[in-house]
N, C-alpha and C. Protein backbone atom coordinates (compact mmCIF):
# COMPACT_ATOMS: atom_id res chain seq x y z
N UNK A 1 -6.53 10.51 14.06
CA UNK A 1 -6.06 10.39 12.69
C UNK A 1 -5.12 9.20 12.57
N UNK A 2 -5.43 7.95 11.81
CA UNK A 2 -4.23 7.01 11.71
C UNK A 2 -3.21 7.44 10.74
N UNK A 3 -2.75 8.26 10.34
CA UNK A 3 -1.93 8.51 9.72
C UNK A 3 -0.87 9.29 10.92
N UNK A 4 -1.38 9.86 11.98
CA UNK A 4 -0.71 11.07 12.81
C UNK A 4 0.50 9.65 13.22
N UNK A 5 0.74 9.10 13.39
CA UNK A 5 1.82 7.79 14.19
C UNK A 5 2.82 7.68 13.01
N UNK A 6 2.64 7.45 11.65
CA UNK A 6 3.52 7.11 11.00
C UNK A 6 4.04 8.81 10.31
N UNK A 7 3.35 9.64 10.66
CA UNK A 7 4.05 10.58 9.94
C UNK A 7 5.13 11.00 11.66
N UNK A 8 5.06 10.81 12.62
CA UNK A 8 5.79 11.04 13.50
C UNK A 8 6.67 10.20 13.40
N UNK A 9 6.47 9.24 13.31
CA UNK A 9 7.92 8.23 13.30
C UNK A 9 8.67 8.49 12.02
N UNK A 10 8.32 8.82 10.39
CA UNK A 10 9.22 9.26 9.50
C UNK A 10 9.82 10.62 10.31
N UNK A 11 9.19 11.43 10.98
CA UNK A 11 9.90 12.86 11.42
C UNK A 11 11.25 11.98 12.15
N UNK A 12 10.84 10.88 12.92
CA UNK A 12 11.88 10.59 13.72
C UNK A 12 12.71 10.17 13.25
N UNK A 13 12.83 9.28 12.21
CA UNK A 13 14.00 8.52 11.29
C UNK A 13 14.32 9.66 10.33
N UNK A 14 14.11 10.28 10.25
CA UNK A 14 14.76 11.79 9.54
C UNK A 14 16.24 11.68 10.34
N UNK A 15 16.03 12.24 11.57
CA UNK A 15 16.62 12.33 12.42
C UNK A 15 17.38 11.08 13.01
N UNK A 16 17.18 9.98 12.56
CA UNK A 16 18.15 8.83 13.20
C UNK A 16 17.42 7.52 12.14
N UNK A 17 18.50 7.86 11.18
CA UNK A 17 18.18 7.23 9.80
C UNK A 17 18.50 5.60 9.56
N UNK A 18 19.37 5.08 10.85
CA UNK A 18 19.47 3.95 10.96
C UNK A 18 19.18 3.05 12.30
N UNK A 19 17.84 4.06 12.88
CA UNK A 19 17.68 3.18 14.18
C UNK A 19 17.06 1.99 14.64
N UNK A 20 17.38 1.33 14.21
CA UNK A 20 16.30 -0.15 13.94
C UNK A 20 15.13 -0.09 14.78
N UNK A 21 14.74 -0.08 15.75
CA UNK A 21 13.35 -0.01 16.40
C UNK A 21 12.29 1.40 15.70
N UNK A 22 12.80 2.50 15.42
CA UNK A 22 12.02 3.44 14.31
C UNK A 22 11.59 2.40 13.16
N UNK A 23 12.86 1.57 12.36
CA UNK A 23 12.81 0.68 11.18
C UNK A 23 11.61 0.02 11.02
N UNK A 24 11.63 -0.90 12.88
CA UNK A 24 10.52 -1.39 13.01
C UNK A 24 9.48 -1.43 13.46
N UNK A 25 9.02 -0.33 13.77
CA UNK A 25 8.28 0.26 14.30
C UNK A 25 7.49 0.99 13.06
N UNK A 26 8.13 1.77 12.07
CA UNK A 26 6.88 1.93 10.97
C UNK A 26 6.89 0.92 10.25
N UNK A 27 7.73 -0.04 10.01
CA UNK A 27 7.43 -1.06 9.30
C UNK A 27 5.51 -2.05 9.78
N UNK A 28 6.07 -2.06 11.06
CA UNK A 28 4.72 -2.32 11.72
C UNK A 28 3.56 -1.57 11.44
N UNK A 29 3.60 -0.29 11.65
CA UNK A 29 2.60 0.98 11.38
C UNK A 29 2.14 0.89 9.77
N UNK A 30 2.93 0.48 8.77
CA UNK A 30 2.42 0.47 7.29
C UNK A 30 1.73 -0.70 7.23
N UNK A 31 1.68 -1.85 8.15
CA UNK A 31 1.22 -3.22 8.07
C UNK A 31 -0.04 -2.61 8.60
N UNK A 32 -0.04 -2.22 10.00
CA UNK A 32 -1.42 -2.18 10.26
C UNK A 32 -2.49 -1.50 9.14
N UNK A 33 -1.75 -0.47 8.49
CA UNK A 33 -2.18 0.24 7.49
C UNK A 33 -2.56 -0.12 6.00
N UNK A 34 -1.97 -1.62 6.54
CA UNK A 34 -2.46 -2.25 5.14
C UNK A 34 -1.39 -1.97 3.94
N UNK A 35 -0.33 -1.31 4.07
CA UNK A 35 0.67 -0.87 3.18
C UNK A 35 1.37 -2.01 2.95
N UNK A 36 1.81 -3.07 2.99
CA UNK A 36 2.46 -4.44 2.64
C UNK A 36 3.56 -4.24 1.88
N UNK A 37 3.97 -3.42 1.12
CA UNK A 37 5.39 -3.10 0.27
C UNK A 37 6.10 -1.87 1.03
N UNK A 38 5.53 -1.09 1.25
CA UNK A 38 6.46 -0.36 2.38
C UNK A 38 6.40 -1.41 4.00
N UNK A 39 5.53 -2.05 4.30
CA UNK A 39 6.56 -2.88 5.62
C UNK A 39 7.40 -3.66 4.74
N UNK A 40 7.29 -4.03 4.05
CA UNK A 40 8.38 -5.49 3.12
C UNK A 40 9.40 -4.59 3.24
N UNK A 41 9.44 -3.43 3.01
CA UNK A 41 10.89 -2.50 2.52
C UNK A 41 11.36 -2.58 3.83
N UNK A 42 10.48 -2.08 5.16
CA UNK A 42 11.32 -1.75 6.49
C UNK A 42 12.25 -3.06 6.96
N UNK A 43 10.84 -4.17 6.66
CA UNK A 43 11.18 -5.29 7.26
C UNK A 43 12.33 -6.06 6.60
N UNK A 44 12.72 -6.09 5.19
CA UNK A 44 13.95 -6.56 4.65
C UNK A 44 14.99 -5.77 4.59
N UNK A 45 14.94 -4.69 4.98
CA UNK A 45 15.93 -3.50 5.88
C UNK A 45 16.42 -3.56 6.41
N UNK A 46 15.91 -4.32 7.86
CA UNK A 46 15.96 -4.64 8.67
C UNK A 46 16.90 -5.94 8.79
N UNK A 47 16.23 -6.89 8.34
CA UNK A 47 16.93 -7.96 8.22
C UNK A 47 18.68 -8.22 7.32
N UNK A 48 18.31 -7.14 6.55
CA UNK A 48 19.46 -7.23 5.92
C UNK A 48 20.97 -6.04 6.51
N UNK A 49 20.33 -4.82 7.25
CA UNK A 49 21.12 -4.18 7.99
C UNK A 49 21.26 -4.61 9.33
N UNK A 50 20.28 -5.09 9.84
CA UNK A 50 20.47 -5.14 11.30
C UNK A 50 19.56 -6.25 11.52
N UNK A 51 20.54 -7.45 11.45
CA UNK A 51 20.91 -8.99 11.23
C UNK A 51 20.22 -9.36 12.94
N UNK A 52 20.87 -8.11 14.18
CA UNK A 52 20.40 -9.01 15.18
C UNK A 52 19.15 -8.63 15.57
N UNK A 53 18.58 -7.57 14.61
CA UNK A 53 16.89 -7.28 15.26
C UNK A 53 16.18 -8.21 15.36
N UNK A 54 16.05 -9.67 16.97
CA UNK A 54 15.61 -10.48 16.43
C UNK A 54 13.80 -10.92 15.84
N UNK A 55 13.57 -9.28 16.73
CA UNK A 55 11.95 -9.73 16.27
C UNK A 55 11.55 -9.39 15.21
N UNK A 56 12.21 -8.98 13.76
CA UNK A 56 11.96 -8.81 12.98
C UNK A 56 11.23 -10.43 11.90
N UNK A 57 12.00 -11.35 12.26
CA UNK A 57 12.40 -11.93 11.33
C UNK A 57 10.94 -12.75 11.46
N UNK A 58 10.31 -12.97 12.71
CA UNK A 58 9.02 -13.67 12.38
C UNK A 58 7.87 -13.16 11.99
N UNK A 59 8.04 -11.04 12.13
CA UNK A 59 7.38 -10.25 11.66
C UNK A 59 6.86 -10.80 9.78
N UNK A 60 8.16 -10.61 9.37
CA UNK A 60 8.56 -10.27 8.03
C UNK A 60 8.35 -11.95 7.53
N UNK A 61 8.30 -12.65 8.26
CA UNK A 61 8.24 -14.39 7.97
C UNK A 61 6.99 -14.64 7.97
N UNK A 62 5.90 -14.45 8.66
CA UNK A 62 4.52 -13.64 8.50
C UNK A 62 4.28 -12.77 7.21
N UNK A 63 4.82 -11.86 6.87
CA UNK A 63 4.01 -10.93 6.12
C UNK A 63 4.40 -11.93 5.02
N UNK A 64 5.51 -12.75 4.54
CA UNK A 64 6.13 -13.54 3.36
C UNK A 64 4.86 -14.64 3.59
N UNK A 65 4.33 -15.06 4.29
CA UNK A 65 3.51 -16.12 4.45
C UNK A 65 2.10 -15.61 3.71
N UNK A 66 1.84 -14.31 4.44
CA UNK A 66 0.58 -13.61 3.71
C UNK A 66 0.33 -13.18 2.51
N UNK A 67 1.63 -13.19 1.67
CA UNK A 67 1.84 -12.64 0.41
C UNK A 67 1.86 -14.09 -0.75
N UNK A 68 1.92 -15.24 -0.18
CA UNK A 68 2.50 -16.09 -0.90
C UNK A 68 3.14 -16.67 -0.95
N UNK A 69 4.69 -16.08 -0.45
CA UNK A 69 5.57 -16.47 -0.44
C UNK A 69 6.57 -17.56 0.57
N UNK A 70 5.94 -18.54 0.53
CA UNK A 70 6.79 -20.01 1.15
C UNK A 70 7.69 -19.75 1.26
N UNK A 71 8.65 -20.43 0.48
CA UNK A 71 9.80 -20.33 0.24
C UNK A 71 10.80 -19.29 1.39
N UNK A 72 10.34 -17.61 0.73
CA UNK A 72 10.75 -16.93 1.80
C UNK A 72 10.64 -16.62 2.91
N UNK A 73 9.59 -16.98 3.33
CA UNK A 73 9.01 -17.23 4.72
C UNK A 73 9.68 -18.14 5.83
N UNK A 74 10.78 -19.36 5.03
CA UNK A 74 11.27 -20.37 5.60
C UNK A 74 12.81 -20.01 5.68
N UNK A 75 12.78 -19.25 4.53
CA UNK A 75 14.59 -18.87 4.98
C UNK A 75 14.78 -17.63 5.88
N UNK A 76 13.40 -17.13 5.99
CA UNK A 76 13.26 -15.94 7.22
C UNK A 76 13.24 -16.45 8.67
N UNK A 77 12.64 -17.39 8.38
CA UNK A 77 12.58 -18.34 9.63
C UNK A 77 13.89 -18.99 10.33
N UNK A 78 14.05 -19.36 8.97
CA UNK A 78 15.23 -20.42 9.52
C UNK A 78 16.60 -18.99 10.10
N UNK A 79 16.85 -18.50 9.13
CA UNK A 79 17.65 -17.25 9.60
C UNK A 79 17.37 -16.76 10.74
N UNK A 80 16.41 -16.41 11.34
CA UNK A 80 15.72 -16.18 12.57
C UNK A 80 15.99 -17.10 13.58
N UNK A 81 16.04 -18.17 13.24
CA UNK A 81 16.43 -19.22 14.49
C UNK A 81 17.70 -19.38 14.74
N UNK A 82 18.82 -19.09 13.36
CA UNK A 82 19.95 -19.11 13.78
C UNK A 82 20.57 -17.84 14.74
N UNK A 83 19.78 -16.49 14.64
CA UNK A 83 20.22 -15.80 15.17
C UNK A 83 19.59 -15.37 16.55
N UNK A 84 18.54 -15.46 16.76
CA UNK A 84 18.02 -15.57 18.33
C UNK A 84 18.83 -17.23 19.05
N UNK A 85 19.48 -18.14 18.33
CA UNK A 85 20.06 -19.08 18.94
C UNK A 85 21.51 -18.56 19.72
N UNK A 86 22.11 -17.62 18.69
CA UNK A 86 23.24 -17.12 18.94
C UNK A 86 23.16 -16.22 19.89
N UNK A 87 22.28 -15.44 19.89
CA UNK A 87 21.36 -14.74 21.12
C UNK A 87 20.89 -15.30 22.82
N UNK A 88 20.96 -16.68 22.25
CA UNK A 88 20.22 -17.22 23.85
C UNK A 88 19.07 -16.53 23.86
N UNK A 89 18.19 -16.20 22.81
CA UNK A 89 17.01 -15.47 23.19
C UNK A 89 15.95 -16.97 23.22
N UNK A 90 15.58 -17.65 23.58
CA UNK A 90 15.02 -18.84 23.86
C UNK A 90 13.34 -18.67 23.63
N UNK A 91 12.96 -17.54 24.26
CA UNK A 91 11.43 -16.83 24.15
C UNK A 91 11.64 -16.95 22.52
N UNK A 92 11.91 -16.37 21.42
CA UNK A 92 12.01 -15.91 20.23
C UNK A 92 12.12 -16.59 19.57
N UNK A 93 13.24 -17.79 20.24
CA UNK A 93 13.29 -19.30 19.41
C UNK A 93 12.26 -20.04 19.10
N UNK A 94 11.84 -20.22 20.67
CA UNK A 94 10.62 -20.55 20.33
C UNK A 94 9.61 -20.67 19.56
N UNK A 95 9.74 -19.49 19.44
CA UNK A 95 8.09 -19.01 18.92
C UNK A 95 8.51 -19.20 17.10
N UNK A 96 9.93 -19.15 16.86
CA UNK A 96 10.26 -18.76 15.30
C UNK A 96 10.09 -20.28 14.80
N UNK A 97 10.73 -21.20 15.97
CA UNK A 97 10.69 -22.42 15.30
C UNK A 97 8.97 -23.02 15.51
N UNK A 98 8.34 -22.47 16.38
CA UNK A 98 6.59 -22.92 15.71
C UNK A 98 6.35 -22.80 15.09
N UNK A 99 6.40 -21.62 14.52
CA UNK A 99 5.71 -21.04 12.72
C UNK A 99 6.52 -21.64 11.87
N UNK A 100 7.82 -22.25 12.31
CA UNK A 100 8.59 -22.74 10.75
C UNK A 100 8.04 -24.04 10.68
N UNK A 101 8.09 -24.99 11.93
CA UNK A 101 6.97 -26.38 12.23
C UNK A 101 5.84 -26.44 11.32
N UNK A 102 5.07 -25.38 11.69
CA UNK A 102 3.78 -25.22 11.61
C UNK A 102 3.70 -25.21 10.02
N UNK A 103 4.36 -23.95 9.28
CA UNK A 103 4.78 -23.77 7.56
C UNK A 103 5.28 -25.31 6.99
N UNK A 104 6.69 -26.06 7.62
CA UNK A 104 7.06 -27.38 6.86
C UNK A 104 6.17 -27.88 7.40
N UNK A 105 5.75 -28.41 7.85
CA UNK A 105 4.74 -29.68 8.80
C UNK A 105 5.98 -30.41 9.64
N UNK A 106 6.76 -30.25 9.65
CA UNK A 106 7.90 -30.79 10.34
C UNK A 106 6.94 -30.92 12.10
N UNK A 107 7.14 -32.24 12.42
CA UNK A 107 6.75 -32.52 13.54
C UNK A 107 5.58 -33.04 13.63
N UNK A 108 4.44 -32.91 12.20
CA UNK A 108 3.28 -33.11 12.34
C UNK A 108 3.40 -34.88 12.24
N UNK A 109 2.31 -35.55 12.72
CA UNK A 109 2.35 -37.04 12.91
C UNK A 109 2.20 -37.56 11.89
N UNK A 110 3.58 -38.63 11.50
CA UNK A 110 3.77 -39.09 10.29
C UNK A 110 3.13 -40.62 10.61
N UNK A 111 2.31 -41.07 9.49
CA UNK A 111 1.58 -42.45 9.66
C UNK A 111 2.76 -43.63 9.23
N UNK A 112 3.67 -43.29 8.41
CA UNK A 112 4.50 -44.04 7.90
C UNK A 112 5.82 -44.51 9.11
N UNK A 113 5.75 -43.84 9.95
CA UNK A 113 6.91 -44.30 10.98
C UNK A 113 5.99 -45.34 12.04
């Protein structure tokens, strides 16, 4: 049953109503599910309570990309890089500042230089 995973993890955040990996963890589970406004809810939850979850932010910088939304996708990003920087998480950096590259074109080969 794909539903049996996310109704266990709401049982669990019943019970521990601010645990960020539950947060993100059904946030994930409504994505696979195709739910896109309930992950937006976990995932800007997330970001906005618990600032150092850092793998949220390329999650949710992704789903802003899939929806349309530029703009937010880049200040998810960029926010993301400042805080896996502060982190020393270097793996995370990585990967946040590709997709922000990749979104501005920043880096792509300019004919004019």
């Amino acid at each position: 049953m794909q539903t049996g995973r996310l109704e266990k993890l709401h049982e669990f955040i019943k019970n521990e109503p601010n645990d960020p990996f539950l947060k993100y963890a059904l946030a994930t589970e409504h994505l696979r599910l195709n739910e896109t406004e309930k992950a937006l809810e976990y995932y800007e939850d997330l970001v906005n309570n618990h600032r150092d979850y850092a793998g949220t932010y390329y999650h949710l910088g992704k789903l802003y990309e899939a929806l349309g939304r530029k703009e937010d996708a880049i200040r998810t990003y960029e926010t993301g890089m400042i805080v896996t920087r502060e982190q020393r998480n270097n793996h995370a950096f990585s990967e946040l500042q590709g997709v922000y590259n990749e979104l501005t074109g920043f880096g792509d080969d300019d004919e004019d230089y």
